[in-house]
PDB file of N, CA and C in Angstrom:
ATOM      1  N   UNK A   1    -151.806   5.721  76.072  1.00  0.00           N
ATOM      2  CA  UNK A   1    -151.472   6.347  74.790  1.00  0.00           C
ATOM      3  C   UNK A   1    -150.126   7.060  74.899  1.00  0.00           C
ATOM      4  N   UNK A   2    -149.576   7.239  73.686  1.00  0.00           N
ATOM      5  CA  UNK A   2    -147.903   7.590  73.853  1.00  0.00           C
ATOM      6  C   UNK A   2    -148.076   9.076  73.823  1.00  0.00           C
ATOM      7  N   UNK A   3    -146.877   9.507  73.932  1.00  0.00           N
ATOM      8  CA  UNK A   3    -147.184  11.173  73.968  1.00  0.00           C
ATOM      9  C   UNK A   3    -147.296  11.506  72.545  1.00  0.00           C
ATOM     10  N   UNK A   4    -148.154  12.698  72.528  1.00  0.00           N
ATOM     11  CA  UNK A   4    -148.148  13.326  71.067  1.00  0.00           C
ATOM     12  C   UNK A   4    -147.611  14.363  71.306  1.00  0.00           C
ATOM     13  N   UNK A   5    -146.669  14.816  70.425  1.00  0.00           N
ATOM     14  CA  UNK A   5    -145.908  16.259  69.990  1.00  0.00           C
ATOM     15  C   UNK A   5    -146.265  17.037  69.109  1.00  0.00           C
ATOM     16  N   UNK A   6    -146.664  18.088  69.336  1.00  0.00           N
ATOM     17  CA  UNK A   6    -146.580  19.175  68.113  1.00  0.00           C
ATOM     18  C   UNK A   6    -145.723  19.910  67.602  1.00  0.00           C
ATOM     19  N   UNK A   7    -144.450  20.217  67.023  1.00  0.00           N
ATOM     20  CA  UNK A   7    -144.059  21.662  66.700  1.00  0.00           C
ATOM     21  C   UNK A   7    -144.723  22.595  66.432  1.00  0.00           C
ATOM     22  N   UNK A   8    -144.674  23.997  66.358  1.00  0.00           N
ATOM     23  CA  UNK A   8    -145.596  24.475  65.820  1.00  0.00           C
ATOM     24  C   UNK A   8    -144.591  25.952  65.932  1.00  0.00           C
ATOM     25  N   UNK A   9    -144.626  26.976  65.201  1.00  0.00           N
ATOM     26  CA  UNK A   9    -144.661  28.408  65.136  1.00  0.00           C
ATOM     27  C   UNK A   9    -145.682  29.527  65.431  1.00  0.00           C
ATOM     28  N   UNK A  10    -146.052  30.208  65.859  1.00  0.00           N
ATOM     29  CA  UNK A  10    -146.589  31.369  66.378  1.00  0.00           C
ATOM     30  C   UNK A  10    -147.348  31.350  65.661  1.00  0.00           C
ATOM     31  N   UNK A  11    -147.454  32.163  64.171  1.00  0.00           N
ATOM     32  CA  UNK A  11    -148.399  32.339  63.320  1.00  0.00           C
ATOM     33  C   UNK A  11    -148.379  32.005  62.550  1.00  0.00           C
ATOM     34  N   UNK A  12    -148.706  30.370  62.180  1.00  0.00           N
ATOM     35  CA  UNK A  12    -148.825  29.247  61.422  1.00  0.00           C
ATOM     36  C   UNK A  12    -150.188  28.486  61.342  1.00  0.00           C
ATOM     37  N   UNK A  13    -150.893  29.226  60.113  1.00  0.00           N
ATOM     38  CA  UNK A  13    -152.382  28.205  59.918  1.00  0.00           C
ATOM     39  C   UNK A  13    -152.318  27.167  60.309  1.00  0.00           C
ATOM     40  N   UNK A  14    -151.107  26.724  59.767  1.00  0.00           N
ATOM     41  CA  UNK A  14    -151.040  25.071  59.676  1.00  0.00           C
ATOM     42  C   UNK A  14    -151.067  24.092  60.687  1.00  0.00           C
ATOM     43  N   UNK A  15    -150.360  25.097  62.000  1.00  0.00           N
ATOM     44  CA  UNK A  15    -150.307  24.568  62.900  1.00  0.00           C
ATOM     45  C   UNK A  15    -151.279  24.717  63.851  1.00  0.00           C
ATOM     46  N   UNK A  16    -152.184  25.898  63.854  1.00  0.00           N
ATOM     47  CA  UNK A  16    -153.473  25.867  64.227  1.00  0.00           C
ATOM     48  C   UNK A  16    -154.711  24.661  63.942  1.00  0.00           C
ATOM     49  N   UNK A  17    -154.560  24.800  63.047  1.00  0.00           N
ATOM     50  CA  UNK A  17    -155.468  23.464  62.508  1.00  0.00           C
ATOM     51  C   UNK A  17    -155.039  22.079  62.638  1.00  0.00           C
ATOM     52  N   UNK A  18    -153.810  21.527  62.967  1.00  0.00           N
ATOM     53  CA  UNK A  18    -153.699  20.352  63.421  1.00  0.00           C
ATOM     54  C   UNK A  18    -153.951  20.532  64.756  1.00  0.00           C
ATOM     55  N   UNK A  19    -153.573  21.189  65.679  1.00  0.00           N
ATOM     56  CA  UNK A  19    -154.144  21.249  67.391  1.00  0.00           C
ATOM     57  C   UNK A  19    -155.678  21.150  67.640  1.00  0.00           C
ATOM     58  N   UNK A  20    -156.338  22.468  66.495  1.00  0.00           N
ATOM     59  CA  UNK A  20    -157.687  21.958  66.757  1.00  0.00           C
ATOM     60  C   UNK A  20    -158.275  20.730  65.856  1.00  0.00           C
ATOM     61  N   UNK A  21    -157.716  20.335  65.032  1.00  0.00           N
ATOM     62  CA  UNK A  21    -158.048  18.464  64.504  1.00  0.00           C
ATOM     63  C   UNK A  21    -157.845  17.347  65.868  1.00  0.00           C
ATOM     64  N   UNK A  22    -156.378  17.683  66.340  1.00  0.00           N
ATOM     65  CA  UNK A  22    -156.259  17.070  67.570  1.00  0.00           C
ATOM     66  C   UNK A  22    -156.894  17.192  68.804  1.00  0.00           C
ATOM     67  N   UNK A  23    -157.223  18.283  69.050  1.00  0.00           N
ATOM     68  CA  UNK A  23    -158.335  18.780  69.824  1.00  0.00           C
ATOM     69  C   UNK A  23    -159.822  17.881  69.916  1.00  0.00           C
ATOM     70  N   UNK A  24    -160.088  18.026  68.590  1.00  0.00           N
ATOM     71  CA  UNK A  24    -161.478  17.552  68.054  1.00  0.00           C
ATOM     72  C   UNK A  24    -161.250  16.277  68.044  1.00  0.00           C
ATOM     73  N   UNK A  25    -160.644  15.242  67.970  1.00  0.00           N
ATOM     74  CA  UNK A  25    -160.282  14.070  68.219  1.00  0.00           C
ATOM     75  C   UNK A  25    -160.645  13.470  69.774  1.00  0.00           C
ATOM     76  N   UNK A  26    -160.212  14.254  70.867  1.00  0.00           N
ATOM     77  CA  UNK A  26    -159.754  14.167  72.168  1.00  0.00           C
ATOM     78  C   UNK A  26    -158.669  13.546  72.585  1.00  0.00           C
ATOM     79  N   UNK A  27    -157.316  14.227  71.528  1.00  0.00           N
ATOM     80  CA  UNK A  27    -156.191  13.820  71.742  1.00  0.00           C
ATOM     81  C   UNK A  27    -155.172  14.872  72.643  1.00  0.00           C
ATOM     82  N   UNK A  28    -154.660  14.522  73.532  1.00  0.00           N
ATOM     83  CA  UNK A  28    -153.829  14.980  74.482  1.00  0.00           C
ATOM     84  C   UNK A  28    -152.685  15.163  73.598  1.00  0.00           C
ATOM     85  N   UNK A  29    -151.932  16.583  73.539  1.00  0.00           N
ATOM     86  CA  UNK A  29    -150.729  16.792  72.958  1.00  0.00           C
ATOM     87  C   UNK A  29    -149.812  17.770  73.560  1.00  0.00           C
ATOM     88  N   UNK A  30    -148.421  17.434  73.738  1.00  0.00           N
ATOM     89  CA  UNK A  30    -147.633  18.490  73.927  1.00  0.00           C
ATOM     90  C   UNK A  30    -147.133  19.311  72.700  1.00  0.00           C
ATOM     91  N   UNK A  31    -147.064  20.746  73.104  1.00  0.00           N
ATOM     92  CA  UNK A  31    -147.138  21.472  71.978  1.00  0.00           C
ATOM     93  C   UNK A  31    -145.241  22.462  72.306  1.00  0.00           C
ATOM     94  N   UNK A  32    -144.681  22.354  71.125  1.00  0.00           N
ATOM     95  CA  UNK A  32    -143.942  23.151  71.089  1.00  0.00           C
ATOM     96  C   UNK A  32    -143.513  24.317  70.019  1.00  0.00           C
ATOM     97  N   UNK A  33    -143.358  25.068  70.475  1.00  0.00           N
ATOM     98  CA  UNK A  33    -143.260  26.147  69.570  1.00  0.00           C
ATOM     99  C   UNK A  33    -141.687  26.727  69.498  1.00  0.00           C
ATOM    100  N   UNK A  34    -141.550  26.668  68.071  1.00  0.00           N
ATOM    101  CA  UNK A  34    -139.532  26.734  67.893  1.00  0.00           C
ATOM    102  C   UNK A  34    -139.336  27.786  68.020  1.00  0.00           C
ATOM    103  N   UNK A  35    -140.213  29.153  67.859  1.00  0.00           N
ATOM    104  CA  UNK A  35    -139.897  30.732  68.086  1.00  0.00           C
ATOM    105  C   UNK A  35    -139.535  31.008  69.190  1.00  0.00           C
ATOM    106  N   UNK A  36    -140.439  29.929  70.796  1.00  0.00           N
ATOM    107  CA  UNK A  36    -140.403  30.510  71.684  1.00  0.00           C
ATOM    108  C   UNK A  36    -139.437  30.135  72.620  1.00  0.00           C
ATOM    109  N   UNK A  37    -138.427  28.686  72.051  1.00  0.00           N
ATOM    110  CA  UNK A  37    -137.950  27.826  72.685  1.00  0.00           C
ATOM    111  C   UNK A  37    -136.832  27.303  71.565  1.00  0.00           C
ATOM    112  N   UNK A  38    -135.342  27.760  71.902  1.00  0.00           N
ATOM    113  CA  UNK A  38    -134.346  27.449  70.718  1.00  0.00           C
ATOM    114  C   UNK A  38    -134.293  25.772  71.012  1.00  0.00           C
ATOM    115  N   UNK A  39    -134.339  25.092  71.820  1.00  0.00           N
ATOM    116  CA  UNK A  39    -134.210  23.684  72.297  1.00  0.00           C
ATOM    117  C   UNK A  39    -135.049  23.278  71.584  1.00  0.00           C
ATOM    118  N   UNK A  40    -136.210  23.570  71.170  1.00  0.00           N
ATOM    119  CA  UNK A  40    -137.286  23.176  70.590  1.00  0.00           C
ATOM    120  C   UNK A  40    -137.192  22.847  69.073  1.00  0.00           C
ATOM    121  N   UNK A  41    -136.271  24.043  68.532  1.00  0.00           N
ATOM    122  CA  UNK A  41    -135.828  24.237  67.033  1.00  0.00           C
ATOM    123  C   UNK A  41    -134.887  23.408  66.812  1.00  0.00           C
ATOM    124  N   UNK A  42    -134.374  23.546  67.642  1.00  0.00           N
ATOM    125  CA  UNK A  42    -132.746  22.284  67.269  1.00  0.00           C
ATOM    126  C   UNK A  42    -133.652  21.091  67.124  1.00  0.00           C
ATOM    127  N   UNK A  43    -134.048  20.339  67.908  1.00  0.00           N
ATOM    128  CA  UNK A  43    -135.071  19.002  67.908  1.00  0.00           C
ATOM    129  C   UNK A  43    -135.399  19.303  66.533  1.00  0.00           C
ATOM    130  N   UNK A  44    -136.500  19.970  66.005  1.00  0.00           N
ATOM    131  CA  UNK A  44    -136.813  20.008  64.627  1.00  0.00           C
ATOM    132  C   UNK A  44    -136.021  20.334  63.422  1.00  0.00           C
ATOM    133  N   UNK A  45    -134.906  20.757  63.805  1.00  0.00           N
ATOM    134  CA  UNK A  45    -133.815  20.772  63.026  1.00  0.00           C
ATOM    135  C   UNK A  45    -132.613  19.260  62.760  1.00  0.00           C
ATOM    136  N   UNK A  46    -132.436  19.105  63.964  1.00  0.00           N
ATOM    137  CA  UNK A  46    -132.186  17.298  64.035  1.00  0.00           C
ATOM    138  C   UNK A  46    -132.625  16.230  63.529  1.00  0.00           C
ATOM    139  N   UNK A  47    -133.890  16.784  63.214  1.00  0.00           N
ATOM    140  CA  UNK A  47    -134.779  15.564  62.607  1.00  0.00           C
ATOM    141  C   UNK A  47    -134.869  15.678  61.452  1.00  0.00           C
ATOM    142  N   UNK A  48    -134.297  16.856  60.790  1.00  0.00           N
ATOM    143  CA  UNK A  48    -134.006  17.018  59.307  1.00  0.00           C
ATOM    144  C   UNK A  48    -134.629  18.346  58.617  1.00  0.00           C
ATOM    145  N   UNK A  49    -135.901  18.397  59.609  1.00  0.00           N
ATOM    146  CA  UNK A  49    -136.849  19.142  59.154  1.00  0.00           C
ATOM    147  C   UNK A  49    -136.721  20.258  59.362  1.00  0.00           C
ATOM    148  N   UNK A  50    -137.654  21.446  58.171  1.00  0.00           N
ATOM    149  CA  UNK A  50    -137.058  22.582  57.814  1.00  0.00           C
ATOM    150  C   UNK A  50    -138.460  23.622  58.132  1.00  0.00           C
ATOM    151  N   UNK A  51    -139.384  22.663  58.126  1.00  0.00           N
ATOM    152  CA  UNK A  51    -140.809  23.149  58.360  1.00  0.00           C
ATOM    153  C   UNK A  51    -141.616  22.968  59.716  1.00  0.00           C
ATOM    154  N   UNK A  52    -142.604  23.814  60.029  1.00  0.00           N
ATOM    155  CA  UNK A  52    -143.701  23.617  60.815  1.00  0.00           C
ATOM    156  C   UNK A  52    -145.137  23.623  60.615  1.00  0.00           C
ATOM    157  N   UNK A  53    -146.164  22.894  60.564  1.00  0.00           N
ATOM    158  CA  UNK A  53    -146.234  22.167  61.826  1.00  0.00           C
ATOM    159  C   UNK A  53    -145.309  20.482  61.927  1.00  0.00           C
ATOM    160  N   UNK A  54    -144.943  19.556  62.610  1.00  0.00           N
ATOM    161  CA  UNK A  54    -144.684  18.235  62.377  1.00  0.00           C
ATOM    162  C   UNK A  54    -144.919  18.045  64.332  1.00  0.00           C
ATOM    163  N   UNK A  55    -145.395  16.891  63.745  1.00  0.00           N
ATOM    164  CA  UNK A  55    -146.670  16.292  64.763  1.00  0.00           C
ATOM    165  C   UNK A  55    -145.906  14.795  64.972  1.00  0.00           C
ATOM    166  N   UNK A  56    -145.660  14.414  66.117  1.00  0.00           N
ATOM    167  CA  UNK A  56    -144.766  13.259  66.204  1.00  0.00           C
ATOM    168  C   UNK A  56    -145.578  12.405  67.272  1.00  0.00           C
ATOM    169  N   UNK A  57    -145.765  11.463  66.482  1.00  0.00           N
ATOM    170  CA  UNK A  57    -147.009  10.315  67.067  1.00  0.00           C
ATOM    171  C   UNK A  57    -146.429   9.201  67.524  1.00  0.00           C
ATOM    172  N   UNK A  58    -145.975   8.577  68.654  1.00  0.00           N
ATOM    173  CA  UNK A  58    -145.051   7.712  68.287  1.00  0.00           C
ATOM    174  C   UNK A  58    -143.524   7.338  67.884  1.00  0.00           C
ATOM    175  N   UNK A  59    -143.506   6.860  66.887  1.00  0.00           N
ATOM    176  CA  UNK A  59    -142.168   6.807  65.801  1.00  0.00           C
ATOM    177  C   UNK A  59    -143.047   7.539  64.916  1.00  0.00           C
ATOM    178  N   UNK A  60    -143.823   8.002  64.430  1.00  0.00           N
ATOM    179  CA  UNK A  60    -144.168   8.525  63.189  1.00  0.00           C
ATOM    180  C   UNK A  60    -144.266  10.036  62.981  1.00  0.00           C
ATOM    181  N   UNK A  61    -143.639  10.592  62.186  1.00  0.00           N
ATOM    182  CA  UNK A  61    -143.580  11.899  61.686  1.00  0.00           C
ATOM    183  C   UNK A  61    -144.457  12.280  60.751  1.00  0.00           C
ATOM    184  N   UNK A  62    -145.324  13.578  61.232  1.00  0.00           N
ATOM    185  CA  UNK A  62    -146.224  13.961  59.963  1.00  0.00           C
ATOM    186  C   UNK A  62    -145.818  15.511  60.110  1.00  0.00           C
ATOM    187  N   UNK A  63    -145.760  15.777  58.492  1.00  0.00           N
ATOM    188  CA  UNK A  63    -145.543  17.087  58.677  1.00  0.00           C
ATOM    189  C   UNK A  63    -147.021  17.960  57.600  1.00  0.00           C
ATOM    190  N   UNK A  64    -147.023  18.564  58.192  1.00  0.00           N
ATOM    191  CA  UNK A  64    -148.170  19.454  57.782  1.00  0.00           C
ATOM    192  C   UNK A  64    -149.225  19.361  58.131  1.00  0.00           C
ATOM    193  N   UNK A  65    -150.490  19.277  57.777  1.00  0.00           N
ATOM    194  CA  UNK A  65    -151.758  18.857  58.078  1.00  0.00           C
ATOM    195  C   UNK A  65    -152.031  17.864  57.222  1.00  0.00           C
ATOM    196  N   UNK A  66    -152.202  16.385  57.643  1.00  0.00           N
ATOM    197  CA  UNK A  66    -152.634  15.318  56.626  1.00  0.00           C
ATOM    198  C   UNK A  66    -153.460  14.768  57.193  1.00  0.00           C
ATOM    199  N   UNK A  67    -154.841  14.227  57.379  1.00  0.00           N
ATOM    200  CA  UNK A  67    -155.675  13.695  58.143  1.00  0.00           C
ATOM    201  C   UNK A  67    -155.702  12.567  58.120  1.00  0.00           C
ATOM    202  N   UNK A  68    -155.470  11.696  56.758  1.00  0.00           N
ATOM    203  CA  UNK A  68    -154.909  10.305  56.050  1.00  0.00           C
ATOM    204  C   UNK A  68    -154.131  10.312  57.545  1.00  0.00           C
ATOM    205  N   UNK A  69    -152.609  10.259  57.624  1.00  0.00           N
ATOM    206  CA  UNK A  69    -151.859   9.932  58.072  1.00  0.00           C
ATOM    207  C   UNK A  69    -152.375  10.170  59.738  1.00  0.00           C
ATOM    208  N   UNK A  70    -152.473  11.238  60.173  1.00  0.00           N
ATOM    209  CA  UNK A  70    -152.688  11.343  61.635  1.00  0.00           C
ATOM    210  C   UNK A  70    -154.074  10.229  62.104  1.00  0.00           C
ATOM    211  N   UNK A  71    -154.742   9.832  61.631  1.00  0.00           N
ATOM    212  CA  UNK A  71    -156.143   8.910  61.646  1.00  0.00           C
ATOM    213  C   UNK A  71    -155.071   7.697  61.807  1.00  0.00           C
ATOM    214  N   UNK A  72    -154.400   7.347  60.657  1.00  0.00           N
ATOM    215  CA  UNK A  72    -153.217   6.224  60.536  1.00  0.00           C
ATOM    216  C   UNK A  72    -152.829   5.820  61.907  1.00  0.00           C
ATOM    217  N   UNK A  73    -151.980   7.333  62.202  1.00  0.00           N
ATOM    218  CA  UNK A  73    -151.255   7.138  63.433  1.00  0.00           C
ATOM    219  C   UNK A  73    -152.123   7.088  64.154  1.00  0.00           C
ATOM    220  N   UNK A  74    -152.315   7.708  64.705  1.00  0.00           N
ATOM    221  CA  UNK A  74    -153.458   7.426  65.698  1.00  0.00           C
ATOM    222  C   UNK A  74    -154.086   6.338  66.040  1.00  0.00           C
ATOM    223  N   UNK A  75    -154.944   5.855  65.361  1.00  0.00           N
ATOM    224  CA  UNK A  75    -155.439   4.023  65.069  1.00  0.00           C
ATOM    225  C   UNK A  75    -154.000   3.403  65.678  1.00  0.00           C
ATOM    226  N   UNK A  76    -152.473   3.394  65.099  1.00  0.00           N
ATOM    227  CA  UNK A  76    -151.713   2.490  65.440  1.00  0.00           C
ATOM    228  C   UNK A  76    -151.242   2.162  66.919  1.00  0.00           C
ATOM    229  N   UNK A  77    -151.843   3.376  67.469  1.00  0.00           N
ATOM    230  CA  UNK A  77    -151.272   3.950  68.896  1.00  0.00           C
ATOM    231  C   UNK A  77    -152.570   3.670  69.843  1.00  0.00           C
ATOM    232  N   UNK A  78    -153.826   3.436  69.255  1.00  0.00           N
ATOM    233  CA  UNK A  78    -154.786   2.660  70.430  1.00  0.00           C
ATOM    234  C   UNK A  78    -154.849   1.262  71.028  1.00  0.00           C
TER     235      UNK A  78
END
């Protein structure tokens, strides 16, 4: 399986709840957090994006919590 990425911020529902969705899955993810790590922010800034959480599956970008899409990805990546 490819690596999974998280962005994520400190105190972000949003991003809580995709780790434990991913969690609950038994998906292995690296997690980064842009507060704690400026290298981290630039990456999510590079990629256009202005928000957190975005969850990078692959080639595929999801941002927020979408279960549609991460199920998607996921499936494409077994």
């Amino acid at each position: 399986m490819e690596n999974v990425i998280v962005y994520t911020s400190t105190n972000c529902p949003h991003c809580r709840q995709v780790k434990s969705f991913l969690s609950d899955k038994g998906v292995a993810y690296e997690e980064r957090n842009i507060e704690q790590n400026d290298e981290y922010a630039q990456q999510v800034w590079d990629m256009g994006m202005r928000a957190v959480p975005i969850t990078v599956i692959g080639d595929t970008k999801i941002v927020g919590m979408n279960k549609t899409k991460f199920d998607k990805a996921l499936a494409a990546m077994e």
